[in-house]
PDB file of N, CA and C in Angstrom:
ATOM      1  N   UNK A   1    -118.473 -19.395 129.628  1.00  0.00           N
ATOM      2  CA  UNK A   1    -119.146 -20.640 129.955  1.00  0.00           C
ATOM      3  C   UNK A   1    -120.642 -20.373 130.071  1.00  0.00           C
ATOM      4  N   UNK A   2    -121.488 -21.181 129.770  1.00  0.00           N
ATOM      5  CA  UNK A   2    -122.829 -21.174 129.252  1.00  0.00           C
ATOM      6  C   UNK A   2    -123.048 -21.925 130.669  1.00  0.00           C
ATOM      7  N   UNK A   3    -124.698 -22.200 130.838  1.00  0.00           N
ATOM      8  CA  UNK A   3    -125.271 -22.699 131.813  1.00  0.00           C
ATOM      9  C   UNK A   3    -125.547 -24.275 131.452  1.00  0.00           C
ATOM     10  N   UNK A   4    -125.722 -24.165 130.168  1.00  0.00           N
ATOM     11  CA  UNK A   4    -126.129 -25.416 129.281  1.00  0.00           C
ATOM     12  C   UNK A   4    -124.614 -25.810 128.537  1.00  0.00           C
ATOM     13  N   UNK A   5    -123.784 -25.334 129.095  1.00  0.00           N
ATOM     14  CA  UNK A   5    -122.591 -26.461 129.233  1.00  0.00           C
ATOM     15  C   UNK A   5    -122.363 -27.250 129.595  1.00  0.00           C
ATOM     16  N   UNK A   6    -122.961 -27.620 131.235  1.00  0.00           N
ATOM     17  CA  UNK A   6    -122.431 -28.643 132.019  1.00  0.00           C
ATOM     18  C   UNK A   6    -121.604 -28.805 132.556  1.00  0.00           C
ATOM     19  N   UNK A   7    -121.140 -27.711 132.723  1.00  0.00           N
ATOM     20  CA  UNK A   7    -119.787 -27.734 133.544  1.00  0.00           C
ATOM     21  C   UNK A   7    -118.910 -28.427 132.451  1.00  0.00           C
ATOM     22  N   UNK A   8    -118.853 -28.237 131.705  1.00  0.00           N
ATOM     23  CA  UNK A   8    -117.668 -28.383 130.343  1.00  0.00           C
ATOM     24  C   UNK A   8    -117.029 -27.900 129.408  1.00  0.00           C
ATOM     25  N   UNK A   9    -115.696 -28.666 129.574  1.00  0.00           N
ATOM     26  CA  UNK A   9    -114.714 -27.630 129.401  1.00  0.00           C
ATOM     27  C   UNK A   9    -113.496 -27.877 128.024  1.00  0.00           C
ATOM     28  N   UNK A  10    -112.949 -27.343 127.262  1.00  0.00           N
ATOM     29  CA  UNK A  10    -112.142 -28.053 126.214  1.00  0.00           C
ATOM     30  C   UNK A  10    -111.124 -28.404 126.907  1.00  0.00           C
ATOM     31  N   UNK A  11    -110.599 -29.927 126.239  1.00  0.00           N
ATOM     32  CA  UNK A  11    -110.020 -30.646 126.898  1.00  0.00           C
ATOM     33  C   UNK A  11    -110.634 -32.026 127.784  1.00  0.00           C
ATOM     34  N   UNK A  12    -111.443 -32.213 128.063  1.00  0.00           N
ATOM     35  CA  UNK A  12    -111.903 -32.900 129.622  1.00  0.00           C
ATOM     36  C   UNK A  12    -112.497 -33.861 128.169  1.00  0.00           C
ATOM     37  N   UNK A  13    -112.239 -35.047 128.599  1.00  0.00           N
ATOM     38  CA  UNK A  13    -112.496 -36.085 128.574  1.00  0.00           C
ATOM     39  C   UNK A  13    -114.016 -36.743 128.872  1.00  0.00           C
ATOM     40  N   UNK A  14    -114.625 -37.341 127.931  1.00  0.00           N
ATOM     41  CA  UNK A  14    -116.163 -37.574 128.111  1.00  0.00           C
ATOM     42  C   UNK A  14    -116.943 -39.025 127.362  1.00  0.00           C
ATOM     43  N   UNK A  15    -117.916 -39.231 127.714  1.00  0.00           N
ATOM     44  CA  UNK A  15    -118.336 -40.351 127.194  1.00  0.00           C
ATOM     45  C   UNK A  15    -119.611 -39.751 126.384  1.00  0.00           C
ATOM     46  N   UNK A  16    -119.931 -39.810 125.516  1.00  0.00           N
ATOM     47  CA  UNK A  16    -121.491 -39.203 124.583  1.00  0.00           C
ATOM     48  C   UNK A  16    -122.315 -40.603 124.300  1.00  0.00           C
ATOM     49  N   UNK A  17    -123.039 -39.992 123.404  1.00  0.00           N
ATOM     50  CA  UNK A  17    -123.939 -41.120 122.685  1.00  0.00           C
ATOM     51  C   UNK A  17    -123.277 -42.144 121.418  1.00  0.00           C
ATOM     52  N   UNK A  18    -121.980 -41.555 120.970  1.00  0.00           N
ATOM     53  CA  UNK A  18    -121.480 -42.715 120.048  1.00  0.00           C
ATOM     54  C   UNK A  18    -120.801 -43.349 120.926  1.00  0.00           C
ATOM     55  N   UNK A  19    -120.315 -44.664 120.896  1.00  0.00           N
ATOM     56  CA  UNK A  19    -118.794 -45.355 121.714  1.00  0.00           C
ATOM     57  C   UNK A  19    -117.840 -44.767 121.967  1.00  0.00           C
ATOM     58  N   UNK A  20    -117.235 -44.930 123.020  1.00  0.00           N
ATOM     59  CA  UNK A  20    -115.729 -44.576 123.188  1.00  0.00           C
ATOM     60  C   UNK A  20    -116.120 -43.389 124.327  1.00  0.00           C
ATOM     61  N   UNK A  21    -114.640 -42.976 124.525  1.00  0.00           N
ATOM     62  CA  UNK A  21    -114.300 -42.030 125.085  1.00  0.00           C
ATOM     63  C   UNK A  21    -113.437 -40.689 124.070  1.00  0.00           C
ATOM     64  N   UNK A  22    -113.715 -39.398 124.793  1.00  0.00           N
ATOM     65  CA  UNK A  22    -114.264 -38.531 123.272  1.00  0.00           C
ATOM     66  C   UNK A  22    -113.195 -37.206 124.224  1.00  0.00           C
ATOM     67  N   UNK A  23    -112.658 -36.471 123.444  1.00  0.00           N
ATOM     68  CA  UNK A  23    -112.056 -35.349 124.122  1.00  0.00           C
ATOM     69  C   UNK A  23    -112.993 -34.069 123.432  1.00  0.00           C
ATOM     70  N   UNK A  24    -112.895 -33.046 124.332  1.00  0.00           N
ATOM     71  CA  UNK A  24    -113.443 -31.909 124.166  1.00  0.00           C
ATOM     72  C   UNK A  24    -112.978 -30.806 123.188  1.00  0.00           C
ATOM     73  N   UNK A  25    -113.265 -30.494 121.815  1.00  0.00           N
ATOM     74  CA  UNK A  25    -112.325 -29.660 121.266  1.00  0.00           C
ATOM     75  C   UNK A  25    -112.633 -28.098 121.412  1.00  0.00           C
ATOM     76  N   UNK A  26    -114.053 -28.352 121.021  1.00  0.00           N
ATOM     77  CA  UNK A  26    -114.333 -26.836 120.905  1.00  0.00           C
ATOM     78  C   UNK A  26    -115.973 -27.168 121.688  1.00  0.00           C
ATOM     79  N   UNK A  27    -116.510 -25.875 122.174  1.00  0.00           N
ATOM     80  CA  UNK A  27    -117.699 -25.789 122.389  1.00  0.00           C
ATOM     81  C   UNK A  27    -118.334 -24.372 122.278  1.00  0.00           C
ATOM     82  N   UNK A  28    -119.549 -24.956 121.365  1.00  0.00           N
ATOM     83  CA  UNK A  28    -120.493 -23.212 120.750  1.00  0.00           C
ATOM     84  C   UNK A  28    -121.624 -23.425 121.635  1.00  0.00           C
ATOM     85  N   UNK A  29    -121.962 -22.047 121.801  1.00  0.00           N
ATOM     86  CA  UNK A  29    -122.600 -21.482 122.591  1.00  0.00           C
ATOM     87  C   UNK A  29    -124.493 -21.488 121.381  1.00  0.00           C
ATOM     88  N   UNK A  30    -125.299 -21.997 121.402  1.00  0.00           N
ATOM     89  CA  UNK A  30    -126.400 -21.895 120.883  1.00  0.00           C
ATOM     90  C   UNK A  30    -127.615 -20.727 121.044  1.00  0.00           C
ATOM     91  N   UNK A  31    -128.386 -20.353 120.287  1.00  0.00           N
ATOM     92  CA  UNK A  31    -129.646 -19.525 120.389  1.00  0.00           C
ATOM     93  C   UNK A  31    -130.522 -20.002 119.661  1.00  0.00           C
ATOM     94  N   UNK A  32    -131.697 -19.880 120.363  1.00  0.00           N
ATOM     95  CA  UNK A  32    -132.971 -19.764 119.500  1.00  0.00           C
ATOM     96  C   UNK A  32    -133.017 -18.948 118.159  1.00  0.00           C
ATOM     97  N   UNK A  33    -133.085 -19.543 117.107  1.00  0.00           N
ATOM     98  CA  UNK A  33    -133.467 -18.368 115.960  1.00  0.00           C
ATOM     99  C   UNK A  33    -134.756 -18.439 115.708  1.00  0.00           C
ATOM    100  N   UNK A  34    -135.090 -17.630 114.739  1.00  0.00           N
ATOM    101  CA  UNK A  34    -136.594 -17.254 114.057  1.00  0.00           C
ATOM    102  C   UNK A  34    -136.556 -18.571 113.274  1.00  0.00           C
ATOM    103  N   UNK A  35    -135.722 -19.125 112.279  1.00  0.00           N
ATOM    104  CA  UNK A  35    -136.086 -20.172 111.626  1.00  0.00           C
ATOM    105  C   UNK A  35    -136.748 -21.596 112.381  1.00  0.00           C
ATOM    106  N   UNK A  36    -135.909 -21.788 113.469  1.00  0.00           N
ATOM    107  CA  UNK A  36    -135.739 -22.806 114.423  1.00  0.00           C
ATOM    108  C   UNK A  36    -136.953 -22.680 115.158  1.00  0.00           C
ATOM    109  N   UNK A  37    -137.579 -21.571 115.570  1.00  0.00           N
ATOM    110  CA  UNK A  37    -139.160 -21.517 116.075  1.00  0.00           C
ATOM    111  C   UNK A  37    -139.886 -21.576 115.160  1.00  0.00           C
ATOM    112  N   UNK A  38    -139.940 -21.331 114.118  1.00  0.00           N
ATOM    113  CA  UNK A  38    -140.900 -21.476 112.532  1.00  0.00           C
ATOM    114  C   UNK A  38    -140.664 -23.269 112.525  1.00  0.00           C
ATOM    115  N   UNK A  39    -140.023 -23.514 111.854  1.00  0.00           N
ATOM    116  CA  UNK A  39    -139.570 -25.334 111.761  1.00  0.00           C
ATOM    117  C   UNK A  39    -140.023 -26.225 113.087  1.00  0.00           C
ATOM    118  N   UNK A  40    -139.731 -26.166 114.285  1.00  0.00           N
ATOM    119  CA  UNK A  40    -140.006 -26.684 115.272  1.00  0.00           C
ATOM    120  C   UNK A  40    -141.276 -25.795 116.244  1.00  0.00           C
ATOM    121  N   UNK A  41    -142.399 -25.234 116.131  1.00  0.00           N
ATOM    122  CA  UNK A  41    -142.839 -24.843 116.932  1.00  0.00           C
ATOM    123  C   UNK A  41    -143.439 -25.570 118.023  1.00  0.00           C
ATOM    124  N   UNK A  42    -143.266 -26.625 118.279  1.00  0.00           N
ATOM    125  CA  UNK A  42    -143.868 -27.636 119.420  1.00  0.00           C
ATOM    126  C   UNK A  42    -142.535 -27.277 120.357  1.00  0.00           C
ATOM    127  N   UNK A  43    -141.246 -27.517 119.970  1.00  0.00           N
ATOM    128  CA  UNK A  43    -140.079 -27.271 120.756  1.00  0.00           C
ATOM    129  C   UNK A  43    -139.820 -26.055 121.683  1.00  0.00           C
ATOM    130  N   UNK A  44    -140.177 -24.833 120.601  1.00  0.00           N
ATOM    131  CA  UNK A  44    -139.771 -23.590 120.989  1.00  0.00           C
ATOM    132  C   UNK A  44    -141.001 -22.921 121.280  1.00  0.00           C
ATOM    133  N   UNK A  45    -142.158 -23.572 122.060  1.00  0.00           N
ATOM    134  CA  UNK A  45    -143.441 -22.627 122.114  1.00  0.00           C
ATOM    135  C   UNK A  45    -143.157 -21.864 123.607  1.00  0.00           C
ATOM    136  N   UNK A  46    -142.250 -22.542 124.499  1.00  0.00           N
ATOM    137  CA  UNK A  46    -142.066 -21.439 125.813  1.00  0.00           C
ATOM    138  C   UNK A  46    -140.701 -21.248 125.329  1.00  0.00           C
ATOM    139  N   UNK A  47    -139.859 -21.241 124.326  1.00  0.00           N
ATOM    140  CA  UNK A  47    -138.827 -20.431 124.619  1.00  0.00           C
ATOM    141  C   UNK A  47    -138.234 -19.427 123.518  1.00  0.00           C
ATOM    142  N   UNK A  48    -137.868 -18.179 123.695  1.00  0.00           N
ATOM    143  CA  UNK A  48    -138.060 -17.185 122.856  1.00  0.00           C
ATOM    144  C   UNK A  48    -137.006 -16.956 121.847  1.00  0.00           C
ATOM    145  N   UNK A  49    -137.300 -16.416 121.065  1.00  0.00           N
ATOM    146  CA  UNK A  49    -136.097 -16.106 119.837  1.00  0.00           C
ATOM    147  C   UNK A  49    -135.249 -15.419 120.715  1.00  0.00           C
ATOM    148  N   UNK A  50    -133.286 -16.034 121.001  1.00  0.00           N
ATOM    149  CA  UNK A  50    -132.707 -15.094 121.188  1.00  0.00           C
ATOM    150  C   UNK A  50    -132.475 -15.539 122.110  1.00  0.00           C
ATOM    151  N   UNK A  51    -132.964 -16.745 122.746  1.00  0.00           N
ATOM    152  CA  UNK A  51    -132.638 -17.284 124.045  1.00  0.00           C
ATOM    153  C   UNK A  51    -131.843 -18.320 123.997  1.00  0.00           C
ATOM    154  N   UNK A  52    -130.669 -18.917 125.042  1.00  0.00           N
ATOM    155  CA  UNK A  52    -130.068 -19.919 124.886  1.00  0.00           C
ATOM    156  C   UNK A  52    -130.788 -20.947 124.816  1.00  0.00           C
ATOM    157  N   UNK A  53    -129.742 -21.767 124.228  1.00  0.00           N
ATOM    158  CA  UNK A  53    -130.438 -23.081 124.065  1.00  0.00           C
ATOM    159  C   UNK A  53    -128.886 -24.215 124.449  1.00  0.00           C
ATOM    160  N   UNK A  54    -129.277 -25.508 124.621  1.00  0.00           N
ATOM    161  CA  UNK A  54    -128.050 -26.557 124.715  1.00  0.00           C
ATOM    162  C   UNK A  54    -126.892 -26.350 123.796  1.00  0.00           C
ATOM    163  N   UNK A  55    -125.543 -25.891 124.191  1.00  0.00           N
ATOM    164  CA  UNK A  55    -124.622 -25.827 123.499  1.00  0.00           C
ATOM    165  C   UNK A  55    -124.569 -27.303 122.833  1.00  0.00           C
ATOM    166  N   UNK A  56    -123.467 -27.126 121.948  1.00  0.00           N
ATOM    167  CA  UNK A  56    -122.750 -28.053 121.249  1.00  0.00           C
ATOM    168  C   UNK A  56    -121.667 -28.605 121.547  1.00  0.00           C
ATOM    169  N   UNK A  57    -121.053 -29.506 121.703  1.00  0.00           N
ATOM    170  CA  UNK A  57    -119.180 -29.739 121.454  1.00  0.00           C
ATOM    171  C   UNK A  57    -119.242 -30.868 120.220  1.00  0.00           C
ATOM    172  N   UNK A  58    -117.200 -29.930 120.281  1.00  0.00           N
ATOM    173  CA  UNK A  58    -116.990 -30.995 119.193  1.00  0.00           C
ATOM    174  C   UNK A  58    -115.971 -32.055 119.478  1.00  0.00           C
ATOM    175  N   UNK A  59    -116.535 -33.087 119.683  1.00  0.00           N
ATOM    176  CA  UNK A  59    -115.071 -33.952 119.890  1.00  0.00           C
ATOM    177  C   UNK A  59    -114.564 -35.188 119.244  1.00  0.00           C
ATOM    178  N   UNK A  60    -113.761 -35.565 119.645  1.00  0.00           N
ATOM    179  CA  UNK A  60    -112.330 -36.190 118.655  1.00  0.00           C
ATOM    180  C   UNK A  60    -111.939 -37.254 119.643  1.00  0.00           C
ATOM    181  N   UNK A  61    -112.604 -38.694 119.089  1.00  0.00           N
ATOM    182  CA  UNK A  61    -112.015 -40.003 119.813  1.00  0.00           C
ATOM    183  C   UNK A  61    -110.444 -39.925 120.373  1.00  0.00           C
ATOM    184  N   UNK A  62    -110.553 -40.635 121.846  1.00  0.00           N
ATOM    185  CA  UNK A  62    -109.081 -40.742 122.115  1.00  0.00           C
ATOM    186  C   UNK A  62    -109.312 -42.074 122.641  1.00  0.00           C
ATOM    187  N   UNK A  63    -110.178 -43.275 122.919  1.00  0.00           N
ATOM    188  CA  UNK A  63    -110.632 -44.498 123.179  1.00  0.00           C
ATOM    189  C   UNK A  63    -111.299 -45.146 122.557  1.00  0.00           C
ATOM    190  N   UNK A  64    -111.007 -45.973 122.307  1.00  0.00           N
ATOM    191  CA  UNK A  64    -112.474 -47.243 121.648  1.00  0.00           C
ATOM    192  C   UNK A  64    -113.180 -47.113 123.527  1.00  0.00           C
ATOM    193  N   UNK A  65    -114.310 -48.088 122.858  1.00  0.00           N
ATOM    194  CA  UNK A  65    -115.319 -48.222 123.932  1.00  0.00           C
ATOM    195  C   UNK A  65    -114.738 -49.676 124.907  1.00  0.00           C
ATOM    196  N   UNK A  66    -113.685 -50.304 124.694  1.00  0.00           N
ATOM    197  CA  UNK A  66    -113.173 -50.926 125.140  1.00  0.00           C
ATOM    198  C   UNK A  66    -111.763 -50.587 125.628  1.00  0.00           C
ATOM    199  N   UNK A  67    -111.639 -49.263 126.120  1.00  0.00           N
ATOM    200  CA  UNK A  67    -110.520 -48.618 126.215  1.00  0.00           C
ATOM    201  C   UNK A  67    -109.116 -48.842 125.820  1.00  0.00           C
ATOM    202  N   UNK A  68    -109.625 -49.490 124.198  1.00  0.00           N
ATOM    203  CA  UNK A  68    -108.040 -49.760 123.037  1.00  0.00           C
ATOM    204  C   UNK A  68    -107.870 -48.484 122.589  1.00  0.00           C
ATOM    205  N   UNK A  69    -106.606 -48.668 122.448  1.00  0.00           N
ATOM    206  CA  UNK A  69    -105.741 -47.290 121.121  1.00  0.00           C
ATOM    207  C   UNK A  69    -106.691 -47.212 119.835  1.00  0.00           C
ATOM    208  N   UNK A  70    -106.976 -46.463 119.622  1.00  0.00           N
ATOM    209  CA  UNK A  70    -107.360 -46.409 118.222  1.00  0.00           C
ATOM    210  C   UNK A  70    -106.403 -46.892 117.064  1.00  0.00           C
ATOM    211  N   UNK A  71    -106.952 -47.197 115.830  1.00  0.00           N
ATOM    212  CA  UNK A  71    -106.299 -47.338 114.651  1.00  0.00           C
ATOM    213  C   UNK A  71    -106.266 -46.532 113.690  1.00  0.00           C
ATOM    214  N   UNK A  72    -105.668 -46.496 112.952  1.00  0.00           N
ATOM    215  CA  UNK A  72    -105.728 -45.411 111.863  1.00  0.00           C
ATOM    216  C   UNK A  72    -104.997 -44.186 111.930  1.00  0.00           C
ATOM    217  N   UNK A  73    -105.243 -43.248 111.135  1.00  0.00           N
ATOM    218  CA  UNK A  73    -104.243 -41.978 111.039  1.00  0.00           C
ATOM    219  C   UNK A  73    -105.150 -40.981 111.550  1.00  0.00           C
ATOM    220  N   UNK A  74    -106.310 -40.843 111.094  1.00  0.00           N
ATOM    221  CA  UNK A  74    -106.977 -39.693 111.691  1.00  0.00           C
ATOM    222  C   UNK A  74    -108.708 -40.241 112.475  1.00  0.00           C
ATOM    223  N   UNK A  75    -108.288 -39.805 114.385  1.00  0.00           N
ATOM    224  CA  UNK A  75    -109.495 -40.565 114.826  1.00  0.00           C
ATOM    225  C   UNK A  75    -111.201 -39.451 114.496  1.00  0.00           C
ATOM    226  N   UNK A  76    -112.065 -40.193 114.631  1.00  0.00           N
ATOM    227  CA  UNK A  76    -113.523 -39.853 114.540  1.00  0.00           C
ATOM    228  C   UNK A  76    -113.802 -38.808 115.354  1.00  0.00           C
ATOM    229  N   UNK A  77    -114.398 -37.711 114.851  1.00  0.00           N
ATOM    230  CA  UNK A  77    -114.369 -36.738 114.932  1.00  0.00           C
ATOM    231  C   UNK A  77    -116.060 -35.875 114.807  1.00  0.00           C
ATOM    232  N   UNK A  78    -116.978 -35.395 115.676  1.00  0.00           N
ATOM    233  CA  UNK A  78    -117.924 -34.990 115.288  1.00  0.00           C
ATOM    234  C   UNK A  78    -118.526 -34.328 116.425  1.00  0.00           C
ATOM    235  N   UNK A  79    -119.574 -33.462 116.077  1.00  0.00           N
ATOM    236  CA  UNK A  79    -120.340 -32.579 117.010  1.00  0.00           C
ATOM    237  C   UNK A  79    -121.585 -33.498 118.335  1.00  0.00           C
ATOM    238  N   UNK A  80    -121.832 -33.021 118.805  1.00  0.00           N
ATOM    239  CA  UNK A  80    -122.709 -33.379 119.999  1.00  0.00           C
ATOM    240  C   UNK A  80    -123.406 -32.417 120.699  1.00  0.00           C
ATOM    241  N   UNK A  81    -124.914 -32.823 120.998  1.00  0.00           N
ATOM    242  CA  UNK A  81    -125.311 -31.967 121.827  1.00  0.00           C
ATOM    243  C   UNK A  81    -124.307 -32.375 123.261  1.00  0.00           C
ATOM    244  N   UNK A  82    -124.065 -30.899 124.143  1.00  0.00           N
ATOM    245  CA  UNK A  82    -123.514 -31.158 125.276  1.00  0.00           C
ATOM    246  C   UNK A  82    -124.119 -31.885 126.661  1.00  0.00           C
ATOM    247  N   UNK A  83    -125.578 -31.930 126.308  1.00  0.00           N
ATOM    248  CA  UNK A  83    -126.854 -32.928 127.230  1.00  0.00           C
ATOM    249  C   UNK A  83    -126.542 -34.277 126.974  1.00  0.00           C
ATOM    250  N   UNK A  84    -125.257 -35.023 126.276  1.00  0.00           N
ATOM    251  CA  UNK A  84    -125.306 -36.210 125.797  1.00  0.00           C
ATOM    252  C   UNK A  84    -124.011 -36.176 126.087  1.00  0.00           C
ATOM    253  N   UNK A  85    -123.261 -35.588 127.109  1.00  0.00           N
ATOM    254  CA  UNK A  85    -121.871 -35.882 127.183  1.00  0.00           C
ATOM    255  C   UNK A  85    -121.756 -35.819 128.798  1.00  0.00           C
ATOM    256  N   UNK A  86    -121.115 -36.838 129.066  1.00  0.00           N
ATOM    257  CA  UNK A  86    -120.625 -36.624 130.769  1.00  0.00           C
ATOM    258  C   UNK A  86    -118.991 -36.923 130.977  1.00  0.00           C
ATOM    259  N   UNK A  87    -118.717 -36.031 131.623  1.00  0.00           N
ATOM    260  CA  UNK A  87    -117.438 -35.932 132.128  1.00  0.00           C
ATOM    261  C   UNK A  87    -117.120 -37.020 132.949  1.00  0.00           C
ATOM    262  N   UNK A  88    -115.706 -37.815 132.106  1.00  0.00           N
ATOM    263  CA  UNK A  88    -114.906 -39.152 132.851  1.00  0.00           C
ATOM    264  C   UNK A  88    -113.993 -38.712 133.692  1.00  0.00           C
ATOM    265  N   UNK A  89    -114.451 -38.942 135.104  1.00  0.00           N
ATOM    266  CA  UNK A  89    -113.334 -38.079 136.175  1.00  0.00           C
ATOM    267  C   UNK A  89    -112.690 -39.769 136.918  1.00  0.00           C
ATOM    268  N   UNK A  90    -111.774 -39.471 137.781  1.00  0.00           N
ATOM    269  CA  UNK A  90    -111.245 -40.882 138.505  1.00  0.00           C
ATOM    270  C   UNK A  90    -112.144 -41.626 138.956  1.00  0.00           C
ATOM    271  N   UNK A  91    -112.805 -40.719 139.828  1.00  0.00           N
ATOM    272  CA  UNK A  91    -114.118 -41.213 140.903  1.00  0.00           C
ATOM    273  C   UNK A  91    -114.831 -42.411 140.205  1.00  0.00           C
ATOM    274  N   UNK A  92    -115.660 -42.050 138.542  1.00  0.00           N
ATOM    275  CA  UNK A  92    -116.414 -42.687 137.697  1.00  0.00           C
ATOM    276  C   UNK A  92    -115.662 -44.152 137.023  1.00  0.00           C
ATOM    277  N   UNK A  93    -114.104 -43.237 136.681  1.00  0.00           N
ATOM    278  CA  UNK A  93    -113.714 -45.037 136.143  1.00  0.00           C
ATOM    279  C   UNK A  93    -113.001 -46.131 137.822  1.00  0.00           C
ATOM    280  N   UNK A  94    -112.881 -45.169 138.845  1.00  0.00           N
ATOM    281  CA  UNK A  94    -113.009 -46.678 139.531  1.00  0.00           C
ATOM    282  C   UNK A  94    -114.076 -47.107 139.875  1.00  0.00           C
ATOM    283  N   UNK A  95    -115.227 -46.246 139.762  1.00  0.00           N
ATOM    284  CA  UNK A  95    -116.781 -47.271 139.806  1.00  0.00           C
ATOM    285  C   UNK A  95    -116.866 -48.248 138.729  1.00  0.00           C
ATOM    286  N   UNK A  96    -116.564 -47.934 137.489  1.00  0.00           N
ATOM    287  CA  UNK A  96    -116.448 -48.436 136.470  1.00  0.00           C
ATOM    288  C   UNK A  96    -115.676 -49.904 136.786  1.00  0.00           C
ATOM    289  N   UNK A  97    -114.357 -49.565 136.983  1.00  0.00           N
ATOM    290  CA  UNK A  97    -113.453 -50.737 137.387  1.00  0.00           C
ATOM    291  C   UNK A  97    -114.261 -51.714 138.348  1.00  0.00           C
ATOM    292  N   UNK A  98    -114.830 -51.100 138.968  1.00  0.00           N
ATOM    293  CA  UNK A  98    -115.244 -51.972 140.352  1.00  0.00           C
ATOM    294  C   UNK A  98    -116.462 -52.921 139.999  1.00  0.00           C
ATOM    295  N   UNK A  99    -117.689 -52.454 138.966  1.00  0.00           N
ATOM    296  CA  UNK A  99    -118.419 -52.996 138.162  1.00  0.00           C
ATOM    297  C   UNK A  99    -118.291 -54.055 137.360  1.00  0.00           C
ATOM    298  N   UNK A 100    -116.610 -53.564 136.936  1.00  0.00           N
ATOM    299  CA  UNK A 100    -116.547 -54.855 136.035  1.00  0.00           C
ATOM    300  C   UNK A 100    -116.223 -56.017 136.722  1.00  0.00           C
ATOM    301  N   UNK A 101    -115.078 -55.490 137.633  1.00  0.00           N
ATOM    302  CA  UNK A 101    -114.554 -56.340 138.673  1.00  0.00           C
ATOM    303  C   UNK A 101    -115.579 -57.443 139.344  1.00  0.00           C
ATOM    304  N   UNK A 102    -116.766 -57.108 139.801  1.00  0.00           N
ATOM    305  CA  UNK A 102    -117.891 -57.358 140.016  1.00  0.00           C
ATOM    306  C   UNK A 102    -118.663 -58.448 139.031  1.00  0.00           C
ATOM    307  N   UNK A 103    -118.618 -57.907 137.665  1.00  0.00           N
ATOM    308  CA  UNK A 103    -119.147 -58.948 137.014  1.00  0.00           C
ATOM    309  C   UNK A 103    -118.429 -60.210 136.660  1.00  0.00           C
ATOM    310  N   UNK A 104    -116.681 -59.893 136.339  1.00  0.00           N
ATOM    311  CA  UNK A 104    -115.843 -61.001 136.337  1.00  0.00           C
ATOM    312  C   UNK A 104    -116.030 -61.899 137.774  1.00  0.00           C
ATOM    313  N   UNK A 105    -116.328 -61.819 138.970  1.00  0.00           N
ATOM    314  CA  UNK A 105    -116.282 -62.184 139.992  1.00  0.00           C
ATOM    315  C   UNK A 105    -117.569 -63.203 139.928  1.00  0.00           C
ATOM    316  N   UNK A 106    -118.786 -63.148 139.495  1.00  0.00           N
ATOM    317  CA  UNK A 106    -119.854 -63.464 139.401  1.00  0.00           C
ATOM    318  C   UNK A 106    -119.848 -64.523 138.149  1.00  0.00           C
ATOM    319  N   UNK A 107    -118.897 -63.893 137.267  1.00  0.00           N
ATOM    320  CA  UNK A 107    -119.169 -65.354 135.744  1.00  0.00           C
ATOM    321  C   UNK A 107    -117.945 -66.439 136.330  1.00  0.00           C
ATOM    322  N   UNK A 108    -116.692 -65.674 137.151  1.00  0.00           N
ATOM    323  CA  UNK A 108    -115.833 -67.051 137.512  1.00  0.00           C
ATOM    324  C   UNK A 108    -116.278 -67.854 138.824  1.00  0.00           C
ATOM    325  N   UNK A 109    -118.086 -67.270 139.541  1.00  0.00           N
ATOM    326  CA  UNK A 109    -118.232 -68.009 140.600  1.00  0.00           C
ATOM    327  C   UNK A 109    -118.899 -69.677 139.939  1.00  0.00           C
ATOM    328  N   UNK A 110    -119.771 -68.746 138.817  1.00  0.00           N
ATOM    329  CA  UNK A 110    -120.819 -69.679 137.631  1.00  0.00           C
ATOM    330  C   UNK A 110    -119.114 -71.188 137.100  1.00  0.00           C
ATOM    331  N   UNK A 111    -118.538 -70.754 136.720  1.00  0.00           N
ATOM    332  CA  UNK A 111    -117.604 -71.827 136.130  1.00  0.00           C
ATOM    333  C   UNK A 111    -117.263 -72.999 136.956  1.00  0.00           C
TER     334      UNK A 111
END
């Protein structure tokens, strides 16, 4: 486990930057290369060839963003920085629940 994991783990369940809810398949461990400081030197001017950098994961829809089943035979599938993924624990979807709960409460006061 990396530092720039996030406390994440394959398996665990997450929300990223595309829709949905996303499972954890694999996660690589990143470095600074020589190319990557040549190409980006504004990025990598304090940090050295050879040094970690934000892992990756790869994950594999198990939700629409409306927490439906998916369709199809094989779900969406793709890499992520791991700075763009947070772990869906109970705690978060009954805040979640309670939010919505909240907003239904507020459009059936309006009716």
């Amino acid at each position: 486990m990396s530092r720039f994991d996030k406390d994440l783990k394959v398996g665990d369940i997450v929300t990223a930057s595309s829709k949905g809810y996303w499972r954890i398949e694999d996660i690589k461990r990143n470095f600074v290369t020589q190319e990557q400081a040549e190409m980006w030197p504004s990025l990598y001017t304090t940090t050295k060839i050879g040094n970690e950098t934000t892992s990756t994961v790869r994950l594999r829809q198990v939700l629409s963003a409306n927490q439906n089943a998916l369709r199809g035979k094989d779900p969406c599938c793709y890499m992520e920085s791991a700075d763009s993924c947070m772990v869906v624990t109970p705690a978060w979807v009954d805040a979640e629940a309670k939010k919505a709960a909240d907003g239904w409460a507020r459009l059936k006061a309006l009716i």
